[in-house]
C-alpha atoms as a PDB file:
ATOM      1  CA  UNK A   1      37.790  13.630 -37.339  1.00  0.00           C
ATOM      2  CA  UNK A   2      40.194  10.774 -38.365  1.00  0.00           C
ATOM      3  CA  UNK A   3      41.091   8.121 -35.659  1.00  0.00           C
ATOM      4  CA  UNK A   4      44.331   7.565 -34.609  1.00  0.00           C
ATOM      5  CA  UNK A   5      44.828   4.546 -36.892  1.00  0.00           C
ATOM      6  CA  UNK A   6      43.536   6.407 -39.783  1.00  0.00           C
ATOM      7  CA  UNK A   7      45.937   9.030 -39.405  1.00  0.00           C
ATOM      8  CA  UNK A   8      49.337   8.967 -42.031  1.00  0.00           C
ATOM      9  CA  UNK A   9      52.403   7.659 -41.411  1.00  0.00           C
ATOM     10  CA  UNK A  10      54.097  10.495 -40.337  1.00  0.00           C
ATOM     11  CA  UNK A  11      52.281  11.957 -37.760  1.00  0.00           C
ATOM     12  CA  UNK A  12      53.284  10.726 -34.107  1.00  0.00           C
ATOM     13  CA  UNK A  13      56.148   8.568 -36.089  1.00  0.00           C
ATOM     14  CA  UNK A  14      58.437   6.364 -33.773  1.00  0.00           C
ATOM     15  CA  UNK A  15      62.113   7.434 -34.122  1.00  0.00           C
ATOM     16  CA  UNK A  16      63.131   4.178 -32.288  1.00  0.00           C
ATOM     17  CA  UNK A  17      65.991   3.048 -34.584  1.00  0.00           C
ATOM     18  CA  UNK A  18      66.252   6.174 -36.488  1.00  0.00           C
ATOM     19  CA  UNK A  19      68.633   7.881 -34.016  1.00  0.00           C
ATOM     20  CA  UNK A  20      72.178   7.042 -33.013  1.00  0.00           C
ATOM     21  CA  UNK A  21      73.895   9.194 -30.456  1.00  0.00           C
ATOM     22  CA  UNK A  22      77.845   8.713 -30.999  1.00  0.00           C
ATOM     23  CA  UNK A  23      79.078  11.805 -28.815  1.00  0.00           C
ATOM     24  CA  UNK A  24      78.342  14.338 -25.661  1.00  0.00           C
ATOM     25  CA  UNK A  25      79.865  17.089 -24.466  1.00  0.00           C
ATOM     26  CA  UNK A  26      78.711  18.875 -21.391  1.00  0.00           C
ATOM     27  CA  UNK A  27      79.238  22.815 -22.605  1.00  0.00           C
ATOM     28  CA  UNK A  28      78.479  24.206 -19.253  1.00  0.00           C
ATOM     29  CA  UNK A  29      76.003  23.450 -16.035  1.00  0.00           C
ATOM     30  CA  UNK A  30      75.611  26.638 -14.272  1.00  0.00           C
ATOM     31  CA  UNK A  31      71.957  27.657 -13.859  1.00  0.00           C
ATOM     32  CA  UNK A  32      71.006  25.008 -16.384  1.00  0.00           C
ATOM     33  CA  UNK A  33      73.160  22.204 -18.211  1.00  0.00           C
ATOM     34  CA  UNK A  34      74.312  22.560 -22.066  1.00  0.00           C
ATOM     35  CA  UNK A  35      74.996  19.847 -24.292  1.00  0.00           C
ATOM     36  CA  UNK A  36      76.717  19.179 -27.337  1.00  0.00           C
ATOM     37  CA  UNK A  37      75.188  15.954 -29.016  1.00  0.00           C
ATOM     38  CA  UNK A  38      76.859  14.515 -32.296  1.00  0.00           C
ATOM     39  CA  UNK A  39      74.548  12.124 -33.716  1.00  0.00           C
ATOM     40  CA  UNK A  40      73.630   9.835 -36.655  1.00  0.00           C
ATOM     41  CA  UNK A  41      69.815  10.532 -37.790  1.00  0.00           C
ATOM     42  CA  UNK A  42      68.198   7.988 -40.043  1.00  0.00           C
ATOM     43  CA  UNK A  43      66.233  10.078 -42.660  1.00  0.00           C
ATOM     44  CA  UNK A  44      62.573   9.175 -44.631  1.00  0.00           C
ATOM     45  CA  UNK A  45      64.787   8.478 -47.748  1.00  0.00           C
ATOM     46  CA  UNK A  46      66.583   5.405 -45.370  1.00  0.00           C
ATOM     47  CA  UNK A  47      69.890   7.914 -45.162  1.00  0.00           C
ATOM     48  CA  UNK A  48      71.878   8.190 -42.030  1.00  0.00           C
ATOM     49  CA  UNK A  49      73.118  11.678 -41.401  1.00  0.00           C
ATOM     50  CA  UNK A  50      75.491  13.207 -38.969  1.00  0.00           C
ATOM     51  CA  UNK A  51      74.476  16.012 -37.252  1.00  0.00           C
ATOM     52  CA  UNK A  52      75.412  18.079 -34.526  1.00  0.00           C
ATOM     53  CA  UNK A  53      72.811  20.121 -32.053  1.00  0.00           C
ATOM     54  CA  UNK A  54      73.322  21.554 -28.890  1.00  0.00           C
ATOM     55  CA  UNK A  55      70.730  20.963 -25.960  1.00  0.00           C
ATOM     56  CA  UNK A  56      69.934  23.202 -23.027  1.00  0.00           C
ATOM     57  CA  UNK A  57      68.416  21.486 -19.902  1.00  0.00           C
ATOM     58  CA  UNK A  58      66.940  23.980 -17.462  1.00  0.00           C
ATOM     59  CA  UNK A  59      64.336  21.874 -15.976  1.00  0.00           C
ATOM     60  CA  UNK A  60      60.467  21.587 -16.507  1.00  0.00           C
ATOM     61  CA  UNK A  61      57.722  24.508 -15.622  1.00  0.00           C
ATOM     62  CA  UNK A  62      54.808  25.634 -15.150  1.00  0.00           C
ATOM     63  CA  UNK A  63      52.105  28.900 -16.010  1.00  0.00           C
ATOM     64  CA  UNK A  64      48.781  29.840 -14.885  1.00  0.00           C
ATOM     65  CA  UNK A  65      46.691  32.817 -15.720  1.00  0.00           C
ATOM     66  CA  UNK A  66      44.145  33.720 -13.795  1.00  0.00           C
ATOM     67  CA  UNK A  67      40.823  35.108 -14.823  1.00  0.00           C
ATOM     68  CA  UNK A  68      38.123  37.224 -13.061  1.00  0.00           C
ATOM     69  CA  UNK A  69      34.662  35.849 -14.660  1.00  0.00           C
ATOM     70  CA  UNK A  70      32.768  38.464 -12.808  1.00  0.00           C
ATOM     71  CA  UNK A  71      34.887  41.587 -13.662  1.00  0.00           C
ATOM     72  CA  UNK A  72      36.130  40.229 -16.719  1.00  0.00           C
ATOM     73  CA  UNK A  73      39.992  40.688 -15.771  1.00  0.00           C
ATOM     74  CA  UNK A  74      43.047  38.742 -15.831  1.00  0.00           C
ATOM     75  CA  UNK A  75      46.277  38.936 -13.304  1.00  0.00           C
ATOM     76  CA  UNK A  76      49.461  39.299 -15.220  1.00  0.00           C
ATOM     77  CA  UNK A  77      53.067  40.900 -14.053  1.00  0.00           C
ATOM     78  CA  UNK A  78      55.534  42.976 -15.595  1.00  0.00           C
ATOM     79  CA  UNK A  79      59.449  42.197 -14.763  1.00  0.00           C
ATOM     80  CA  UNK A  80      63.076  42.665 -16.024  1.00  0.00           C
ATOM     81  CA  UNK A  81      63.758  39.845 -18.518  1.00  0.00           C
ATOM     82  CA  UNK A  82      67.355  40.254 -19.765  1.00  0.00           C
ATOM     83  CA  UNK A  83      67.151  37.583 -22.805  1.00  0.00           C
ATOM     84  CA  UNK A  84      63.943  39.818 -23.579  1.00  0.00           C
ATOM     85  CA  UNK A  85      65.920  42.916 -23.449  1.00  0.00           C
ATOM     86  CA  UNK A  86      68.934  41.588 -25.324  1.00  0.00           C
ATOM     87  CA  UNK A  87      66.941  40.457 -28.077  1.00  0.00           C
ATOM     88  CA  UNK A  88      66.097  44.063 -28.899  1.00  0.00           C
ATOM     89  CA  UNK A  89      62.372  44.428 -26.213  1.00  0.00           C
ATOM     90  CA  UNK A  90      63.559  47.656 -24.258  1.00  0.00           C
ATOM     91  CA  UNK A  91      60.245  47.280 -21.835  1.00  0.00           C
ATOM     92  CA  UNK A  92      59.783  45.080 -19.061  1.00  0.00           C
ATOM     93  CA  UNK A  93      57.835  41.939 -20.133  1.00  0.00           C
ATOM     94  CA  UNK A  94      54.183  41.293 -19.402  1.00  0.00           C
ATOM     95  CA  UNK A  95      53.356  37.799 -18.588  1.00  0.00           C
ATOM     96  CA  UNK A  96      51.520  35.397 -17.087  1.00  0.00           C
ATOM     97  CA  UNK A  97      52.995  33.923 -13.551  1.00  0.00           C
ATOM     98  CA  UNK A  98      54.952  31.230 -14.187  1.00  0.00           C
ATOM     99  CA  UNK A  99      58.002  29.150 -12.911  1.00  0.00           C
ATOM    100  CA  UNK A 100      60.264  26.171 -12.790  1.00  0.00           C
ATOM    101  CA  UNK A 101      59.358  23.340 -10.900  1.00  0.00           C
ATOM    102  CA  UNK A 102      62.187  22.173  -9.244  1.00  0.00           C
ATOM    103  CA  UNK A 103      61.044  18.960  -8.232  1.00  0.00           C
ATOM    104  CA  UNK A 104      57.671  19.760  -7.200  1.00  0.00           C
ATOM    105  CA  UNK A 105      54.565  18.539  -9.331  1.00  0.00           C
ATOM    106  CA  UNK A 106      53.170  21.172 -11.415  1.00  0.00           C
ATOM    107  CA  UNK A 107      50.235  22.345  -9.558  1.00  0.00           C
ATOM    108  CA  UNK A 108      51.947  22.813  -6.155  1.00  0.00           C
ATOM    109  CA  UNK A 109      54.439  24.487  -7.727  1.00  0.00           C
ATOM    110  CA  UNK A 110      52.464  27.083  -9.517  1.00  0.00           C
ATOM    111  CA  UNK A 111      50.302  27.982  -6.555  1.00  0.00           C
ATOM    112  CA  UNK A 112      53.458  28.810  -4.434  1.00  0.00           C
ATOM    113  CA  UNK A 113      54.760  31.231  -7.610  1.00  0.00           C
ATOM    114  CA  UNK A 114      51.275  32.885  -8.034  1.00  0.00           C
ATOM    115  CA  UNK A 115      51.255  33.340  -4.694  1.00  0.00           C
ATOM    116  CA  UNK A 116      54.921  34.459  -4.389  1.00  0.00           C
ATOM    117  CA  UNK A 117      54.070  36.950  -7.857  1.00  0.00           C
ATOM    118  CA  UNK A 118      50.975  38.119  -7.358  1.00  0.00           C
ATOM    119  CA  UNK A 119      50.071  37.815  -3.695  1.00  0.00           C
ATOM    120  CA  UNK A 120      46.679  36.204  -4.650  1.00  0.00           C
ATOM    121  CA  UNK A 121      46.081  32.689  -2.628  1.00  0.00           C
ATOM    122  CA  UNK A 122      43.994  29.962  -5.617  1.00  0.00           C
ATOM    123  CA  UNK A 123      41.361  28.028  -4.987  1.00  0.00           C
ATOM    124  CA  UNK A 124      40.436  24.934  -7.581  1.00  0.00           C
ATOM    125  CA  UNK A 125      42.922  25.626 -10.693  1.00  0.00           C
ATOM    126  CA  UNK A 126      42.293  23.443 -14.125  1.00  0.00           C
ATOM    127  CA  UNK A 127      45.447  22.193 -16.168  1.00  0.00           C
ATOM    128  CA  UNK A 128      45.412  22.163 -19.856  1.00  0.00           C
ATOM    129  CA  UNK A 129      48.401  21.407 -21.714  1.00  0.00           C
ATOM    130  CA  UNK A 130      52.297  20.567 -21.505  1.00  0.00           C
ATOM    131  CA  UNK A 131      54.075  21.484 -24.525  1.00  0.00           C
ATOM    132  CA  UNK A 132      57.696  21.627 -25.333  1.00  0.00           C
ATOM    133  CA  UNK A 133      58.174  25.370 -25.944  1.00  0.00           C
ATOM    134  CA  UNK A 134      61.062  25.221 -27.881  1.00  0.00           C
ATOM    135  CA  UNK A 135      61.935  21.892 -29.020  1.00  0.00           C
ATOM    136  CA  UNK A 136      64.635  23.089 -31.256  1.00  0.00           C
ATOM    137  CA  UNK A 137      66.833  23.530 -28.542  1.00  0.00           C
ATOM    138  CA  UNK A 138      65.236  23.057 -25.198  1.00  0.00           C
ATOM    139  CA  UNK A 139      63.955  19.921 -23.655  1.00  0.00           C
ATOM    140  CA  UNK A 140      61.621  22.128 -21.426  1.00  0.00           C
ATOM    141  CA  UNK A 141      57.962  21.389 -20.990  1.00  0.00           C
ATOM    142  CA  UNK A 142      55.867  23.560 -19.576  1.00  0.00           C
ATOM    143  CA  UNK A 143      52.062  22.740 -17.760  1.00  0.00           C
ATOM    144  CA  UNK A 144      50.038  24.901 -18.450  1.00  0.00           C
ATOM    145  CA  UNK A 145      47.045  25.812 -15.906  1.00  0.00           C
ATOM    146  CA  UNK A 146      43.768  28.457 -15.854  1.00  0.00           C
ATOM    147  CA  UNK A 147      42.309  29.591 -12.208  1.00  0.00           C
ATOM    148  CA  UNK A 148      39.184  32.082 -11.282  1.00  0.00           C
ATOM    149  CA  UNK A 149      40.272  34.585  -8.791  1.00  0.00           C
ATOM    150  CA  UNK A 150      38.328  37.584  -7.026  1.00  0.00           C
ATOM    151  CA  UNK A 151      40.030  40.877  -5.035  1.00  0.00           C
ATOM    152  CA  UNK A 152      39.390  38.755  -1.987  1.00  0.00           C
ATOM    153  CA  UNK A 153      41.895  36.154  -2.781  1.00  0.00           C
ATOM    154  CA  UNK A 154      44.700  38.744  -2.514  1.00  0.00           C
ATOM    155  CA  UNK A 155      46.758  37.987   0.776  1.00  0.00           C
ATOM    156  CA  UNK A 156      49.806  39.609   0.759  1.00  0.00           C
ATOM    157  CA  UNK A 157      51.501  42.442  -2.215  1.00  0.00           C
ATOM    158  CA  UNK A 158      53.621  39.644  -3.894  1.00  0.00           C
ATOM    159  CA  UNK A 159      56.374  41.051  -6.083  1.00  0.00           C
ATOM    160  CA  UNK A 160      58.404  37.746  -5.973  1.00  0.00           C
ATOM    161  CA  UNK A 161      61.491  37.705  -3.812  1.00  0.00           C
ATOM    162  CA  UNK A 162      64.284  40.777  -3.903  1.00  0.00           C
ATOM    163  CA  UNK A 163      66.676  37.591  -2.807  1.00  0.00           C
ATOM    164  CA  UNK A 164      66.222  35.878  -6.426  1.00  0.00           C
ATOM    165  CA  UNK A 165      66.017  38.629  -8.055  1.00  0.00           C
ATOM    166  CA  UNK A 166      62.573  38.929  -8.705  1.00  0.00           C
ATOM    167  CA  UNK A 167      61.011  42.552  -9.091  1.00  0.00           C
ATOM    168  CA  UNK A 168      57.562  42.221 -10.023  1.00  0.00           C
ATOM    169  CA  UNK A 169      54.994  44.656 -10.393  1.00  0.00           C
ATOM    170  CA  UNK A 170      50.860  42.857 -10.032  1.00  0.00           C
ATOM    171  CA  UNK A 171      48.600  43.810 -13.586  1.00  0.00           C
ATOM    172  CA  UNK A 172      45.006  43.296 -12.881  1.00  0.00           C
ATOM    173  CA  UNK A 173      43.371  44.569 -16.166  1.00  0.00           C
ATOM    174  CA  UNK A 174      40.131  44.245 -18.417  1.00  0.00           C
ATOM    175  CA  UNK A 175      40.888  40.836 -20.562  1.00  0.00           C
ATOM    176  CA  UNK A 176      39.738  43.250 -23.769  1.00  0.00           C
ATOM    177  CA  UNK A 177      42.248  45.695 -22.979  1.00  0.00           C
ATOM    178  CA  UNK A 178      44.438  43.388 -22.732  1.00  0.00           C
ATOM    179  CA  UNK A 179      43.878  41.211 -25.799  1.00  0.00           C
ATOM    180  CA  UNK A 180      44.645  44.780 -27.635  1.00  0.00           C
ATOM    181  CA  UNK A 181      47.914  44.911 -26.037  1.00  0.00           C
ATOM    182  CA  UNK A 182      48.261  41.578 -27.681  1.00  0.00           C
ATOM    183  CA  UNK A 183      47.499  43.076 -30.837  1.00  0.00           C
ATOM    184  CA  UNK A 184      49.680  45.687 -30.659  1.00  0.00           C
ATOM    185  CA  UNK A 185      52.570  44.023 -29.551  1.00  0.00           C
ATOM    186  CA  UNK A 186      53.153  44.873 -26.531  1.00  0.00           C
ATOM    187  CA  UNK A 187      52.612  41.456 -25.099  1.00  0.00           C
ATOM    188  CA  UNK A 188      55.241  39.249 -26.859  1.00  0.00           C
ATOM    189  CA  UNK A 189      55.321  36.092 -24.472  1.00  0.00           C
ATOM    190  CA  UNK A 190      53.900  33.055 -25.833  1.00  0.00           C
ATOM    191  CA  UNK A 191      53.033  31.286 -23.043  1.00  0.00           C
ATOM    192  CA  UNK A 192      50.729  34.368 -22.045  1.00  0.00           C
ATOM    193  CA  UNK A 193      49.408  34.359 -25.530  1.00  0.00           C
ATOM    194  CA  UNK A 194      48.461  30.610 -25.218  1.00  0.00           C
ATOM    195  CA  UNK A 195      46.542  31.123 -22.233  1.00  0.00           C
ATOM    196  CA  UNK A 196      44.575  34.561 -23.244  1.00  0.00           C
ATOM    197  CA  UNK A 197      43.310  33.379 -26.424  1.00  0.00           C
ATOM    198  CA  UNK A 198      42.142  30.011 -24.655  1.00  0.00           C
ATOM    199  CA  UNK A 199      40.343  32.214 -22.422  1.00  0.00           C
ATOM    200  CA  UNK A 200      39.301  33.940 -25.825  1.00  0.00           C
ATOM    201  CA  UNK A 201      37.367  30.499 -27.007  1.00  0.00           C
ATOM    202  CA  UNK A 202      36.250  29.461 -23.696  1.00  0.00           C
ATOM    203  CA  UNK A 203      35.604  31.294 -21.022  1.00  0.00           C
ATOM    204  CA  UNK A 204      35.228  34.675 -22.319  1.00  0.00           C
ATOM    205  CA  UNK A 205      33.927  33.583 -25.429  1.00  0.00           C
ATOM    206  CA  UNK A 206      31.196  36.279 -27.121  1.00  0.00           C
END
């Protein structure tokens, strides 16, 4: 595997001095904030460009699945996601509990959502990775986390809060079953996707 100073040019390459913001417009800041950036980009042929994006600023998150290693099961929930259902998915969408963090650090924040979710009370959880999830046009990044769980961590129904919201029905089903719900398509959130085929290569590996 190459070292980091054997690697080319362009991989991890600094844009300090390649980027020139000339305008912003704040579009809207309701739940989140949207921006209109005009901008000068300096391209790999030494080219400055104008260009014009808009950026939407919702805040950071965070996901966790959990995993049963004796029973072979994960915890998911299925809720109403209207960008889901505009977007042409007339179900409810299956995912993995998840959140924004609203000024917590990751990992307190995502044990008060499973919790809140799911009902089921964590003990030691393992972080993994914090991507941007769609760089394109959000600055989001979102920590991602793994946790064992048994029936016996379940302390309450969970379901999320009716104040928010939240409606959320508690899946606790055979990781195989649900990798073939994968499969067919009827589990089209990435950030769940991430998570069960990590579980795929490590945990539940054959």
């Amino acid at each position: 595997m190459p070292t980091p100073a054997s690697l080319p040019a362009f991989l991890g390459a600094s844009l300090e001095g390649r980027v020139e913001i000339d305008t912003q417009e704040l579009l809207s800041a309701n739940w989140g904030r949207l921006t209109k950036y005009g901008f000068r980009y300096r391209r790999s042929d030494g080219d400055w460009q104008p260009q014009v994006r808009e950026v939407y600023d919702r805040g950071h998150g965070a996901v966790l699945l959990p995993y049963d290693p004796v029973r072979r099961h994960v915890l998911l929930t299925r809720q109403f996601r209207l960008p889901a259902l505009v977007s042409g998915h007339a179900e409810e969408l299956i995912e993995a509990p998840a959140g924004l963090l609203d000024n917590a650090d990751p990992e307190t924040r995502i044990r008060l959502e499973v919790e809140e979710e799911t009902g089921y009370r964590l003990g030691p959880v393992e972080q993994l990775f914090a991507p941007f999830m769609s760089p394109g046009s959000l600055t989001e990044r979102l920590t991602f986390f793994i946790a064992p769980y048994s029936p016996a961590d379940r302390i309450s129904d969970g379901g999320g809060k009716a104040d928010e919201g939240e409606d959320i029905t508690v899946l606790d089903l055979p990781f195989d079953e649900v990798m073939a719900m994968v499969a067919a398509g009827r589990i089209p959130d990435a950030k769940t996707i991430l998570l069960l085929y990590h579980l795929a290569l490590t945990v539940f590996r054959a």
